[in-house]
C-alpha atoms as a PDB file:
ATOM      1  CA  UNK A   1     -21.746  51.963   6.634  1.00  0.00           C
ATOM      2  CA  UNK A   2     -23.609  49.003   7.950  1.00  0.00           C
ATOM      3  CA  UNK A   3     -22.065  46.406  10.135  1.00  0.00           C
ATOM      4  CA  UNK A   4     -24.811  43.618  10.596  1.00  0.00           C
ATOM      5  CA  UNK A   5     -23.183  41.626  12.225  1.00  0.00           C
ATOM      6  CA  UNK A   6     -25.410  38.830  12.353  1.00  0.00           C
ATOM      7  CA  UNK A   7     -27.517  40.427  14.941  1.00  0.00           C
ATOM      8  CA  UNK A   8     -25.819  38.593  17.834  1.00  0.00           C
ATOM      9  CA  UNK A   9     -24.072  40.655  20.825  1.00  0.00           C
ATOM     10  CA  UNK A  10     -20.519  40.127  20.936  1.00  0.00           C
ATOM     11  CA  UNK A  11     -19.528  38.713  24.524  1.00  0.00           C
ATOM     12  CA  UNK A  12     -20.725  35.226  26.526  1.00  0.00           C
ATOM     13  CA  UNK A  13     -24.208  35.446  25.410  1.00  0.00           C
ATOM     14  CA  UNK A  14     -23.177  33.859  21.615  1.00  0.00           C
ATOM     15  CA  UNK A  15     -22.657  30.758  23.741  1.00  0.00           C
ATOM     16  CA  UNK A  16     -26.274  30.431  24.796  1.00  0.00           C
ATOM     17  CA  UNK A  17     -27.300  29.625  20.764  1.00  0.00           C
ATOM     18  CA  UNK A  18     -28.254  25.905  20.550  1.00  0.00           C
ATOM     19  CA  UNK A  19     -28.023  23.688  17.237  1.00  0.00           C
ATOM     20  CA  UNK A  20     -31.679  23.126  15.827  1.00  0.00           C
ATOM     21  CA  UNK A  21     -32.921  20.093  13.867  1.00  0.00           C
ATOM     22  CA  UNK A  22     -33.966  21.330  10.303  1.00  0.00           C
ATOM     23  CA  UNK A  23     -36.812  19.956   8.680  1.00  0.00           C
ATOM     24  CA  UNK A  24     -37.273  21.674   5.805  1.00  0.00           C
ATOM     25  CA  UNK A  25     -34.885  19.704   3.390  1.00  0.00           C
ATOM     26  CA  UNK A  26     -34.774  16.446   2.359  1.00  0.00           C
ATOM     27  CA  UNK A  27     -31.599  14.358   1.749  1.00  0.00           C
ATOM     28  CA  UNK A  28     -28.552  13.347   3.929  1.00  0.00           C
ATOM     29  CA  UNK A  29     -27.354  14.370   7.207  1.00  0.00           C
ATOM     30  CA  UNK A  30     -24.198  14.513   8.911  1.00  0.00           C
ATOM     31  CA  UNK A  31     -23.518  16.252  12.409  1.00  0.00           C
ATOM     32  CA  UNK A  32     -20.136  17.430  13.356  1.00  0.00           C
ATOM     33  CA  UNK A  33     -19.513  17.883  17.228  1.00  0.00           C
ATOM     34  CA  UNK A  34     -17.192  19.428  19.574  1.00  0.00           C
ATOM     35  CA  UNK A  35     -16.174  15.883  20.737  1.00  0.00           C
ATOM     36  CA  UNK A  36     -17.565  16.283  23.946  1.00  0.00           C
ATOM     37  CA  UNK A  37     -17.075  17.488  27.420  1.00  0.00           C
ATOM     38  CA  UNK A  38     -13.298  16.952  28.346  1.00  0.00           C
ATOM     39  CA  UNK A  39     -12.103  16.063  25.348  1.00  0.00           C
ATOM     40  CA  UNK A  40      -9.228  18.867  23.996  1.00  0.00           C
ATOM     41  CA  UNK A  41      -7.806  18.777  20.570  1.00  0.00           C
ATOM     42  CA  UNK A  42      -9.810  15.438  19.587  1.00  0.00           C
ATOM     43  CA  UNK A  43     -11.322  15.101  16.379  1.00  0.00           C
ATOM     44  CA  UNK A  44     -14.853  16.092  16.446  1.00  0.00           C
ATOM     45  CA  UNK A  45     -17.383  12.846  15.904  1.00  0.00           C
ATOM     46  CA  UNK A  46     -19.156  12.042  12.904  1.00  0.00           C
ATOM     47  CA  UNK A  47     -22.809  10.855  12.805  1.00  0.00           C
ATOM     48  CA  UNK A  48     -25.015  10.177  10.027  1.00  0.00           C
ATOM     49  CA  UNK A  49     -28.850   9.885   9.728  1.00  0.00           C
ATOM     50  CA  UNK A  50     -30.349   9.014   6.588  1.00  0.00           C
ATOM     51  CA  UNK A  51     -28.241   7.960   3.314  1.00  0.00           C
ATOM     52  CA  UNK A  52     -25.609   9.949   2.509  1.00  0.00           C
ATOM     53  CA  UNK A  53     -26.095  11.181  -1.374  1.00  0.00           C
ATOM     54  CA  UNK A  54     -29.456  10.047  -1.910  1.00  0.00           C
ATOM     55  CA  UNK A  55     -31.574  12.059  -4.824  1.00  0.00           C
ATOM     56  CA  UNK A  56     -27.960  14.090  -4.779  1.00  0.00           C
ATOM     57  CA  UNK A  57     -25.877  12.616  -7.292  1.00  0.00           C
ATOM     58  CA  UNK A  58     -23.149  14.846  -8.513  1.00  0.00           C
ATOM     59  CA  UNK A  59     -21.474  12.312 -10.412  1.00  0.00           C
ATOM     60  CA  UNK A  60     -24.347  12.390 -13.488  1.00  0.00           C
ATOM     61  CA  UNK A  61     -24.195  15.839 -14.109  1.00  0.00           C
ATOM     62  CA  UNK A  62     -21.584  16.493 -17.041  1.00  0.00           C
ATOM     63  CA  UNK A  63     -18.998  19.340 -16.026  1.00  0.00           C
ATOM     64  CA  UNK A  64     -19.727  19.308 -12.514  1.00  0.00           C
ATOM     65  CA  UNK A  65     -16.300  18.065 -11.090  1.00  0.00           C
ATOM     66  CA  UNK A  66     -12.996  19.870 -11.391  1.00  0.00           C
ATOM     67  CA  UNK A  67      -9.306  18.602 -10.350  1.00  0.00           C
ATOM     68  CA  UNK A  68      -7.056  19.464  -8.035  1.00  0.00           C
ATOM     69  CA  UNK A  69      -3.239  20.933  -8.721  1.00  0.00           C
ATOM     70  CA  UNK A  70      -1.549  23.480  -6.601  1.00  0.00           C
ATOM     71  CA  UNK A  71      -3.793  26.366  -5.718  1.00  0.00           C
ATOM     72  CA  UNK A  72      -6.585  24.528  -8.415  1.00  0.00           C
ATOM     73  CA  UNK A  73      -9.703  23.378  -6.580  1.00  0.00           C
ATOM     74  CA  UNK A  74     -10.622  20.166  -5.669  1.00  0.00           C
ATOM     75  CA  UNK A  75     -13.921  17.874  -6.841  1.00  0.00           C
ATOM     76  CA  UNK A  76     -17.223  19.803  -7.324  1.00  0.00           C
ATOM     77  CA  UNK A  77     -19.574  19.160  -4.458  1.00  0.00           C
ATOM     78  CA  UNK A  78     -22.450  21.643  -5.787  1.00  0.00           C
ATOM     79  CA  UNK A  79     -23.351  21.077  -9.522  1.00  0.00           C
ATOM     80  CA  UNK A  80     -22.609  24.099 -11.852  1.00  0.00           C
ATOM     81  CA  UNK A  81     -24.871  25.983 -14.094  1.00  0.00           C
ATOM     82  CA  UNK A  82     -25.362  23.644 -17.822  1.00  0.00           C
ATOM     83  CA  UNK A  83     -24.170  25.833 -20.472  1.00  0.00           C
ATOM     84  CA  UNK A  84     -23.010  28.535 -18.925  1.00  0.00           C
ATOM     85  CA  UNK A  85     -19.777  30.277 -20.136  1.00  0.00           C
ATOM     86  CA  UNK A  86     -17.398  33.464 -19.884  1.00  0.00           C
ATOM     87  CA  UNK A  87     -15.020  34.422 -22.352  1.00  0.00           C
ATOM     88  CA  UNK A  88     -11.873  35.967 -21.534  1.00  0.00           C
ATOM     89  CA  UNK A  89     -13.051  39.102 -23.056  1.00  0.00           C
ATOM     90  CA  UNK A  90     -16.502  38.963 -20.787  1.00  0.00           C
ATOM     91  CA  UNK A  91     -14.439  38.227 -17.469  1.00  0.00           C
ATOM     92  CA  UNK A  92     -12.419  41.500 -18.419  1.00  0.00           C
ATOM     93  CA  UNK A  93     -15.485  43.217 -17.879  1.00  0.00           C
ATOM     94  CA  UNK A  94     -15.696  42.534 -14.513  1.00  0.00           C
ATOM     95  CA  UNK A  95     -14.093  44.746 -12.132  1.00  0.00           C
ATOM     96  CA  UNK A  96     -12.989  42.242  -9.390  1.00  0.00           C
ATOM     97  CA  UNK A  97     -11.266  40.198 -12.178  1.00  0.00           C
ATOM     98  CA  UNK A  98      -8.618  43.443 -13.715  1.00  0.00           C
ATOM     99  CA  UNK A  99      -5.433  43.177 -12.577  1.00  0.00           C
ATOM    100  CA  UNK A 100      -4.897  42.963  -8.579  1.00  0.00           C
ATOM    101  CA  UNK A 101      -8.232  44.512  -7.973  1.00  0.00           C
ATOM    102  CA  UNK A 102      -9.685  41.462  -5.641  1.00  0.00           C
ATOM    103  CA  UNK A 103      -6.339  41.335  -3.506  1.00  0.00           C
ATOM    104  CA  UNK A 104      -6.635  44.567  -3.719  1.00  0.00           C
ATOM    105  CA  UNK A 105     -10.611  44.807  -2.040  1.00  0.00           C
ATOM    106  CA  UNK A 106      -9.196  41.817   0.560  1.00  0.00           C
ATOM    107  CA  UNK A 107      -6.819  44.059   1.875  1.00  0.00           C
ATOM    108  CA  UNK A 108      -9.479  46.859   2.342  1.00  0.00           C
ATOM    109  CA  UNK A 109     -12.303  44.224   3.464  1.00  0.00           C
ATOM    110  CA  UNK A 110      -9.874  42.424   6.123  1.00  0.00           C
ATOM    111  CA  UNK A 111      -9.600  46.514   7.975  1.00  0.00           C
ATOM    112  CA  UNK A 112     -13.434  46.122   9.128  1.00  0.00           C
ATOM    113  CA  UNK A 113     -12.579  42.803  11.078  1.00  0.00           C
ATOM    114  CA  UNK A 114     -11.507  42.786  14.810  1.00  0.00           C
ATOM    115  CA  UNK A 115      -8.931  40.550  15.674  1.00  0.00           C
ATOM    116  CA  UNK A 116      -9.554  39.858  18.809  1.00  0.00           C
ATOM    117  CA  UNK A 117     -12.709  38.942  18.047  1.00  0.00           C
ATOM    118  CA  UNK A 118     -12.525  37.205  14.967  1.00  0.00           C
ATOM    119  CA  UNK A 119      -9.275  35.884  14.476  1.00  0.00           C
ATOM    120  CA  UNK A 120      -7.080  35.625  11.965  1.00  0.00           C
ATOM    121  CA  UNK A 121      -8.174  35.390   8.199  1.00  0.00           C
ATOM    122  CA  UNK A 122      -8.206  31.811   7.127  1.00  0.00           C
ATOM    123  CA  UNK A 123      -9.099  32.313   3.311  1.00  0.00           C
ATOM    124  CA  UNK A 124     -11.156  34.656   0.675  1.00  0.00           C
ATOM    125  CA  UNK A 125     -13.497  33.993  -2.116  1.00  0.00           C
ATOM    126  CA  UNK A 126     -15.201  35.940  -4.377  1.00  0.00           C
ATOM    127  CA  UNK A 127     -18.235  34.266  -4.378  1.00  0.00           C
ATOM    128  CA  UNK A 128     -22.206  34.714  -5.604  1.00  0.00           C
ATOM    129  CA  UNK A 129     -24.688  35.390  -2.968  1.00  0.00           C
ATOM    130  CA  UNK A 130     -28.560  34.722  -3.416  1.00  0.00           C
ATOM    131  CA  UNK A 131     -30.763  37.085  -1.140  1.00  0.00           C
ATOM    132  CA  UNK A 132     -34.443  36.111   0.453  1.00  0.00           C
ATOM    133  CA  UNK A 133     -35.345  37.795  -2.592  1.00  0.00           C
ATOM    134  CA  UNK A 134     -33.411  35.899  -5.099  1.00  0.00           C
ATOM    135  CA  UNK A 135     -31.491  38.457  -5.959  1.00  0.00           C
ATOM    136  CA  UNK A 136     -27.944  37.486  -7.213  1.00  0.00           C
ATOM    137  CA  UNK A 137     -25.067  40.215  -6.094  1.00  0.00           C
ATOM    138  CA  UNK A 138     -21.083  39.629  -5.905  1.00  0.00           C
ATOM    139  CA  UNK A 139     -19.966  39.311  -2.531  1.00  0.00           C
ATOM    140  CA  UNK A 140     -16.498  38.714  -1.065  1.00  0.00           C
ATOM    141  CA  UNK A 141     -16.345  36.337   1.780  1.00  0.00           C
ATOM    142  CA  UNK A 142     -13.759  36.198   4.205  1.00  0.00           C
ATOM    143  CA  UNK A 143     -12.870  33.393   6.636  1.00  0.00           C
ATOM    144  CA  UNK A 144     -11.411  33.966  10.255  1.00  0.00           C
ATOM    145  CA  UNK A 145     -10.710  31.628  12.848  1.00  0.00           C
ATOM    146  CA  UNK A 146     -13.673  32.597  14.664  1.00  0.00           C
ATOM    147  CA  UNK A 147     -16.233  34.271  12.290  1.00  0.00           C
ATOM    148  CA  UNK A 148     -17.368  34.526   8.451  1.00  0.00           C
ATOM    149  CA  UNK A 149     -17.917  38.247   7.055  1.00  0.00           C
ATOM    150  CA  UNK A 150     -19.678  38.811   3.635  1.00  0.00           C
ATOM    151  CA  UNK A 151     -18.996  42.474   1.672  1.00  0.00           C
ATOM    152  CA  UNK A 152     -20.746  44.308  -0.394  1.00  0.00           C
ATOM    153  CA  UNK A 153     -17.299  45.802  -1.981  1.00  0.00           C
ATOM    154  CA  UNK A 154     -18.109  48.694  -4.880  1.00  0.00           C
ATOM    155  CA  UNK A 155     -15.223  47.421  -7.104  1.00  0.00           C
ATOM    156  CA  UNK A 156     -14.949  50.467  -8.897  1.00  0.00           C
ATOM    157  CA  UNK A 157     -14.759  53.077  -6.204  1.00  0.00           C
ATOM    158  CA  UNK A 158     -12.603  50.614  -3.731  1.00  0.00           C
ATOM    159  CA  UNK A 159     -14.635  50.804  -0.825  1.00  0.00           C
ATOM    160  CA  UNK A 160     -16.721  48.750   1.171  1.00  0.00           C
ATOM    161  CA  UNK A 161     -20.385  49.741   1.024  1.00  0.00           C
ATOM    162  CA  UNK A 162     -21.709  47.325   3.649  1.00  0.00           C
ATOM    163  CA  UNK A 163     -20.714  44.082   5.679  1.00  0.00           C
ATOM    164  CA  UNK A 164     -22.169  41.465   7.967  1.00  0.00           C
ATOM    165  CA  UNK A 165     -20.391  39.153  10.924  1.00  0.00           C
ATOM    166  CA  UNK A 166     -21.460  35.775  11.236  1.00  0.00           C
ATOM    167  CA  UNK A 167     -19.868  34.189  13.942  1.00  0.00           C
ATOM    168  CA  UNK A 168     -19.078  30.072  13.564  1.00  0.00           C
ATOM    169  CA  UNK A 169     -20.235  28.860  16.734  1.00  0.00           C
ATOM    170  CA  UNK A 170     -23.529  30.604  16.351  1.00  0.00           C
ATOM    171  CA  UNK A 171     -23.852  28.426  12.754  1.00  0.00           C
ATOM    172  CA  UNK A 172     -26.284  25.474  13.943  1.00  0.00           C
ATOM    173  CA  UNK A 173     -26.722  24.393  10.105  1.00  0.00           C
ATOM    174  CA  UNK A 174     -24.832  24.197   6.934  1.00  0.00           C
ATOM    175  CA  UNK A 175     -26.829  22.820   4.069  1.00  0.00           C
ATOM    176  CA  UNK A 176     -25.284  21.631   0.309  1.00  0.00           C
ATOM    177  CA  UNK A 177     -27.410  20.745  -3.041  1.00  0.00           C
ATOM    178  CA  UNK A 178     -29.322  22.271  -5.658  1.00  0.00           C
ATOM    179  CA  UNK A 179     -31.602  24.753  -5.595  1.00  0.00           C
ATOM    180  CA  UNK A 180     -35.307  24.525  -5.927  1.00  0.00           C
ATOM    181  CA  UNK A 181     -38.286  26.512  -6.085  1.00  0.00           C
ATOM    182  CA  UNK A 182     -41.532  25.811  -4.658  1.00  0.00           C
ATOM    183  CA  UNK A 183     -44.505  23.841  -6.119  1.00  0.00           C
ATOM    184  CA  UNK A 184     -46.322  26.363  -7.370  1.00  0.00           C
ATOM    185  CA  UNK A 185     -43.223  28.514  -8.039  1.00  0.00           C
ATOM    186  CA  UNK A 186     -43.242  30.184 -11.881  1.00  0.00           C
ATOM    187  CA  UNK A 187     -39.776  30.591 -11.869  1.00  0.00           C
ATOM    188  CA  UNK A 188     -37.039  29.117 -14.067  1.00  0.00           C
ATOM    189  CA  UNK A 189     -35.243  26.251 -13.110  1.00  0.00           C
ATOM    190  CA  UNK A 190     -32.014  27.121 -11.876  1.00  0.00           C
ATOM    191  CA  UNK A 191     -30.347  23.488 -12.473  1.00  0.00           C
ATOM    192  CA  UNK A 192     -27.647  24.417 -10.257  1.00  0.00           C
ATOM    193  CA  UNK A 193     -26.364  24.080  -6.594  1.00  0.00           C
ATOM    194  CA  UNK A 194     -24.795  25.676  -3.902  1.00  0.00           C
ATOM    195  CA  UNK A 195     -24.801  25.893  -0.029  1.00  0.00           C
ATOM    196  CA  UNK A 196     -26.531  28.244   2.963  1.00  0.00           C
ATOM    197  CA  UNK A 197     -25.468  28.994   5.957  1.00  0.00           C
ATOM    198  CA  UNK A 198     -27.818  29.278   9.155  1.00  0.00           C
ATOM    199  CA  UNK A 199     -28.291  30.429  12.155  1.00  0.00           C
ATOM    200  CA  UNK A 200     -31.670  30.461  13.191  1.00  0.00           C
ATOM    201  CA  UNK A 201     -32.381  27.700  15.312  1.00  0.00           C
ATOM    202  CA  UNK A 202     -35.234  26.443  13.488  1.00  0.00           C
ATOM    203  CA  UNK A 203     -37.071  29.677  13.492  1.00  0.00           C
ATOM    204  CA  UNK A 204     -37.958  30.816  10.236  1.00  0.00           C
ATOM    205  CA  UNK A 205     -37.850  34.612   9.325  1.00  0.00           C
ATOM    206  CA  UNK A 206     -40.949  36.459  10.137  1.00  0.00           C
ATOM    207  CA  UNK A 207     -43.395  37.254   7.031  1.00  0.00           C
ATOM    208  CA  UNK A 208     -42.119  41.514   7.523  1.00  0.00           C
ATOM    209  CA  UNK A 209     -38.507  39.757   7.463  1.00  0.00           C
ATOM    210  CA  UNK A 210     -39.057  37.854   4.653  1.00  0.00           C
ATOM    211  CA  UNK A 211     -41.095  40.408   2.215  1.00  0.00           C
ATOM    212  CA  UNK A 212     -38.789  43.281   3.003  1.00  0.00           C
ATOM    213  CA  UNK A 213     -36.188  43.756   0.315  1.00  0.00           C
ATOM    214  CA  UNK A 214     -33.964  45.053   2.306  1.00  0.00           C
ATOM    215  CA  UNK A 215     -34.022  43.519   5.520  1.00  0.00           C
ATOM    216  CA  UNK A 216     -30.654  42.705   6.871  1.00  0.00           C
ATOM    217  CA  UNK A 217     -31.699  40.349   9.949  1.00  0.00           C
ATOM    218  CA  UNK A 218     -32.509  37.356   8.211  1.00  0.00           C
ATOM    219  CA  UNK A 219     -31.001  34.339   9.668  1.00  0.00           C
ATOM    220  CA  UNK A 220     -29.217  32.579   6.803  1.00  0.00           C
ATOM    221  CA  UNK A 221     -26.792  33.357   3.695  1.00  0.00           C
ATOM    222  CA  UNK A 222     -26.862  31.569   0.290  1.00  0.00           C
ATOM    223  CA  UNK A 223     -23.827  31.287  -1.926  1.00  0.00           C
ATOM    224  CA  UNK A 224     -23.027  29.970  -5.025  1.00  0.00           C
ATOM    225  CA  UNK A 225     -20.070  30.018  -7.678  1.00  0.00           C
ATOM    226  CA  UNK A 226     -18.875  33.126  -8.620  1.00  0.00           C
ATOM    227  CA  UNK A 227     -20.022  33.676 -12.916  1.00  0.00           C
ATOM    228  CA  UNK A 228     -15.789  33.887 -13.423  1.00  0.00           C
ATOM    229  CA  UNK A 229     -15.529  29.965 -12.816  1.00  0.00           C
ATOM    230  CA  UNK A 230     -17.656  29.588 -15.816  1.00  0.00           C
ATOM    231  CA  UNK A 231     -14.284  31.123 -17.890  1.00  0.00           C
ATOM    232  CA  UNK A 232     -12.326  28.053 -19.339  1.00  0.00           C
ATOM    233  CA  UNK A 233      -9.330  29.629 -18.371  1.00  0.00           C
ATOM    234  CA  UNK A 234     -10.818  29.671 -14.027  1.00  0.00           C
ATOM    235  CA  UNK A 235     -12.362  26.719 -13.925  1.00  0.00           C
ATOM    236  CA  UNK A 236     -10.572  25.294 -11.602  1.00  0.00           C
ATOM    237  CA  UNK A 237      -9.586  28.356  -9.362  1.00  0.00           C
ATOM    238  CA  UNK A 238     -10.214  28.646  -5.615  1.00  0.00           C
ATOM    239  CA  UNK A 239     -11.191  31.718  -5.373  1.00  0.00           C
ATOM    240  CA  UNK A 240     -14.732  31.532  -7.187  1.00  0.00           C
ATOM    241  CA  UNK A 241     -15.370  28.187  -6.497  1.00  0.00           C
ATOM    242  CA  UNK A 242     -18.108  27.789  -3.404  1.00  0.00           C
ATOM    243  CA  UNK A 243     -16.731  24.263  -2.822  1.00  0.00           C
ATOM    244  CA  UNK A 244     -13.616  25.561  -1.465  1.00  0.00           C
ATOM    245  CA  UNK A 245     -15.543  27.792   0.696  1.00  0.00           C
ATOM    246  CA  UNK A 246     -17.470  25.202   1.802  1.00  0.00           C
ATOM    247  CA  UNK A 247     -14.793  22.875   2.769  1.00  0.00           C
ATOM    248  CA  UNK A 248     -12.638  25.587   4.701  1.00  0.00           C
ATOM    249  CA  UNK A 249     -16.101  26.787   6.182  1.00  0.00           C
ATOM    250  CA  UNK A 250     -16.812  22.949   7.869  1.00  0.00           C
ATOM    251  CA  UNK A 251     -13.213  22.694   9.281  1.00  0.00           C
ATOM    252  CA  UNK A 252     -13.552  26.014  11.015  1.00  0.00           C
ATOM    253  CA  UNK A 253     -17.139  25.597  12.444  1.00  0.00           C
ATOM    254  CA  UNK A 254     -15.674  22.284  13.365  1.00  0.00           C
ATOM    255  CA  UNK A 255     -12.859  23.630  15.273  1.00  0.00           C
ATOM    256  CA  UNK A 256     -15.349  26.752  17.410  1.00  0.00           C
ATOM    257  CA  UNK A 257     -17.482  24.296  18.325  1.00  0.00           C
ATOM    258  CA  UNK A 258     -14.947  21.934  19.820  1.00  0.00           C
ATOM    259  CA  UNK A 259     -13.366  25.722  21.783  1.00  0.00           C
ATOM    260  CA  UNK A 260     -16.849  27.042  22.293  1.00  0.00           C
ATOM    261  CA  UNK A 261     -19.931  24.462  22.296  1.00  0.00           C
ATOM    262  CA  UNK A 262     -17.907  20.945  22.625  1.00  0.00           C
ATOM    263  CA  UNK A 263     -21.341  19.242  24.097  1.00  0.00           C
ATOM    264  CA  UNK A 264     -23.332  20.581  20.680  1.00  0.00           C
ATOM    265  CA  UNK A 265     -23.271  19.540  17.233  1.00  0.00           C
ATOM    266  CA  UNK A 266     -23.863  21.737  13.899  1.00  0.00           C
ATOM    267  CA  UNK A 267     -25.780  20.295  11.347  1.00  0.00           C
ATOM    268  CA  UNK A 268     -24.573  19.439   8.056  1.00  0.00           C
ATOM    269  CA  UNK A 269     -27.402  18.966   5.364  1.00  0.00           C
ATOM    270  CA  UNK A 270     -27.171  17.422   1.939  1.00  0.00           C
ATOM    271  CA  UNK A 271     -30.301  18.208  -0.313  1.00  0.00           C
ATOM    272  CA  UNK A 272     -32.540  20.240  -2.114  1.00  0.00           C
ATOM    273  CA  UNK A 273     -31.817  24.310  -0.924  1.00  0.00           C
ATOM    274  CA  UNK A 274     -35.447  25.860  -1.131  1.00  0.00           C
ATOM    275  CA  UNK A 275     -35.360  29.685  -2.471  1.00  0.00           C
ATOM    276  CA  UNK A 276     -38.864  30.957  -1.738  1.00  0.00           C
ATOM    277  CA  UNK A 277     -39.528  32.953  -4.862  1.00  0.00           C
ATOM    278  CA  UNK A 278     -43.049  32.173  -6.737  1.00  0.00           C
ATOM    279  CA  UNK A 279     -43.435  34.671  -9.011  1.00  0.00           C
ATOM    280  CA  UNK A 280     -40.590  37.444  -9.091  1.00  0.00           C
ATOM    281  CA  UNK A 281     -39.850  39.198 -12.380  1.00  0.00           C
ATOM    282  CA  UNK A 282     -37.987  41.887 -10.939  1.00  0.00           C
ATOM    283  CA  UNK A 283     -35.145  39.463  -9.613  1.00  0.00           C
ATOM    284  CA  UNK A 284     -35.507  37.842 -13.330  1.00  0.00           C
ATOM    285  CA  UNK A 285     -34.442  40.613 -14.966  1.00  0.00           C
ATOM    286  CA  UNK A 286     -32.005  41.550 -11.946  1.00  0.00           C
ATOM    287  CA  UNK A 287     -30.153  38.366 -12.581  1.00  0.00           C
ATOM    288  CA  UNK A 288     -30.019  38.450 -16.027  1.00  0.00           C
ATOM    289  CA  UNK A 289     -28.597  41.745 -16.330  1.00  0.00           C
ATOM    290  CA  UNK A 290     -26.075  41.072 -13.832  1.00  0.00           C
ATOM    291  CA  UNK A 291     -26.885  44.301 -11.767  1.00  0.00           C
ATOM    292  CA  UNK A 292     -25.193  42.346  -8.818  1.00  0.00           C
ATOM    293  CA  UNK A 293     -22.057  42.670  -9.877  1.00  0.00           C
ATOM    294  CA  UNK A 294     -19.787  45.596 -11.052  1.00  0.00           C
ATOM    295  CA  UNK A 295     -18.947  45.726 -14.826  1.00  0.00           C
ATOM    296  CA  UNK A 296     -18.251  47.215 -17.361  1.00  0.00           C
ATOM    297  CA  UNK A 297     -21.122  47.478 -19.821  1.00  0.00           C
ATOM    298  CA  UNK A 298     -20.314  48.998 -22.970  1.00  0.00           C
ATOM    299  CA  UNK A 299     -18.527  52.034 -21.278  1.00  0.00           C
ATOM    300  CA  UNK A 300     -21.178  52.871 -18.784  1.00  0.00           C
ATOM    301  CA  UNK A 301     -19.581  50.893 -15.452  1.00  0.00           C
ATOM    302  CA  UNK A 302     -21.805  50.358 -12.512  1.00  0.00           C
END
């Protein structure tokens, strides 16, 4: 079993990461700080450089914004996928939607964190996460006081096949908008949005990083709405809704920089997410098939 971890040694060194200015996307940006030098339990400051929303409009994309009541989720942030829908009969085939099967995987997830190292767990999601190859796969994200871990949970054998550490004051970026190919890119549109989470420092990943399949050392994660939110009935629920992640995800990158890096500032980003894909048919029909996610398909379950 693989614990990534992020790639970052666990002691003082994690303080030595500095926030980078990204200049790949285009669109607003906000930077959250640690408040300073000397200043405990203050609010972190707020600065903005360019216009907030601009070429991101949320608000003219039909069924992009959901309500808030109780445990329902609040506004949309990230637009959703147009036309997309699961019946209650497709969600059943999902494993991580039968009966208490995601608390279930939480409680088994939440054994490979260390709590003196990560905290206590803040919230879960079961959320979509796009690889460096476009690949879609069900993940379940947890969020600690001090860290972020992504599984790879096999819903039908209840065990964790693989996990990675990402620690928040290592995060020097957080970006927020819709997805885009390149140029030249002959893939389909995805007309929908999400966010990514880095930690690179404005290196990118190297070309053996970024054209092996299975490379686990890339330096950012891409998430987007779990297919169950697209079910009439979970619209509006937290847990597959990458908003919520995102807004619990700011508050506690917010509060390890103000314990950790209170002189820095993390990046926040609102714009176009690039996905470098040109030409992939294999994550196509990946994607399509849902071979991300465990299901039931017609009685053969994988």
């Amino acid at each position: 079993m693989a614990d990534t971890q992020s790639r970052v040694p666990q002691d003082s060194h994690l303080e030595d990461d500095r926030a980078h200015v990204e200049g790949q996307f285009v669109g607003a940006t906000l930077q959250i700080g640690g408040g300073g030098p000397g200043v405990e339990g203050g609010e972190p400051d707020v600065k903005f450089a360019g216009v907030p929303g601009q070429g991101f409009n949320r608000q003219q994309r039909p069924g992009s914004v959901y309500g808030r009541q109780s445990v329902k989720s609040t506004t949309s942030r990230t637009s959703v996928r147009p036309g997309l829908v699961k019946s209650e009969k497709l969600s059943q085939s999902y494993f991580s939607y039968k009966e208490t099967n995601f608390d279930k995987a939480v409680s088994i997830c939440e054994q490979k964190a260390k709590p003196e190292l990560d905290g206590k767990r803040v919230g879960a999601w079961l959320l979509t996460e796009i690889d460096h190859w476009d690949n879609e796969r069900e993940k379940i994200v947890l969020l600690f006081e001090n860290s972020v871990m992504t599984y790879k949970y096999h819903f039908i054998l209840n065990k964790v096949e693989e996990f990675k550490r990402i620690l928040l004051w290592v995060v020097d970026t957080v970006c927020i908008g819709d997805f885009k190919y390149p140029e030249k890119s002959i893939m389909p549109e995805r007309k929908h949005g999400g966010i990514q989470i880095r930690w690179n420092k404005g290196e990118e990943p190297s070309f053996a990083q970024r054209w092996n399949p299975w490379s686990t050392c890339i330096p950012f994660a891409t998430f987007c709405h779990h297919p169950l939110l697209y079910n009439p009935k979970e619209t509006e629920t937290v847990t597959y809704n990458v908003d919520e992640f995102y807004e619990s995800l700011i508050k506690g990158i917010s509060d390890a920089y103000k314990a950790k890096r209170p002189a820095e500032k993390v990046t926040i980003l609102e714009g176009p997410i690039m996905i470098t894909s040109y030409a992939s048919v294999s994550s196509m029909i990946f994607n399509q098939s849902g071979l991300g996610f465990y299901m039931d398909r017609n009685g053969i379950c994988f």
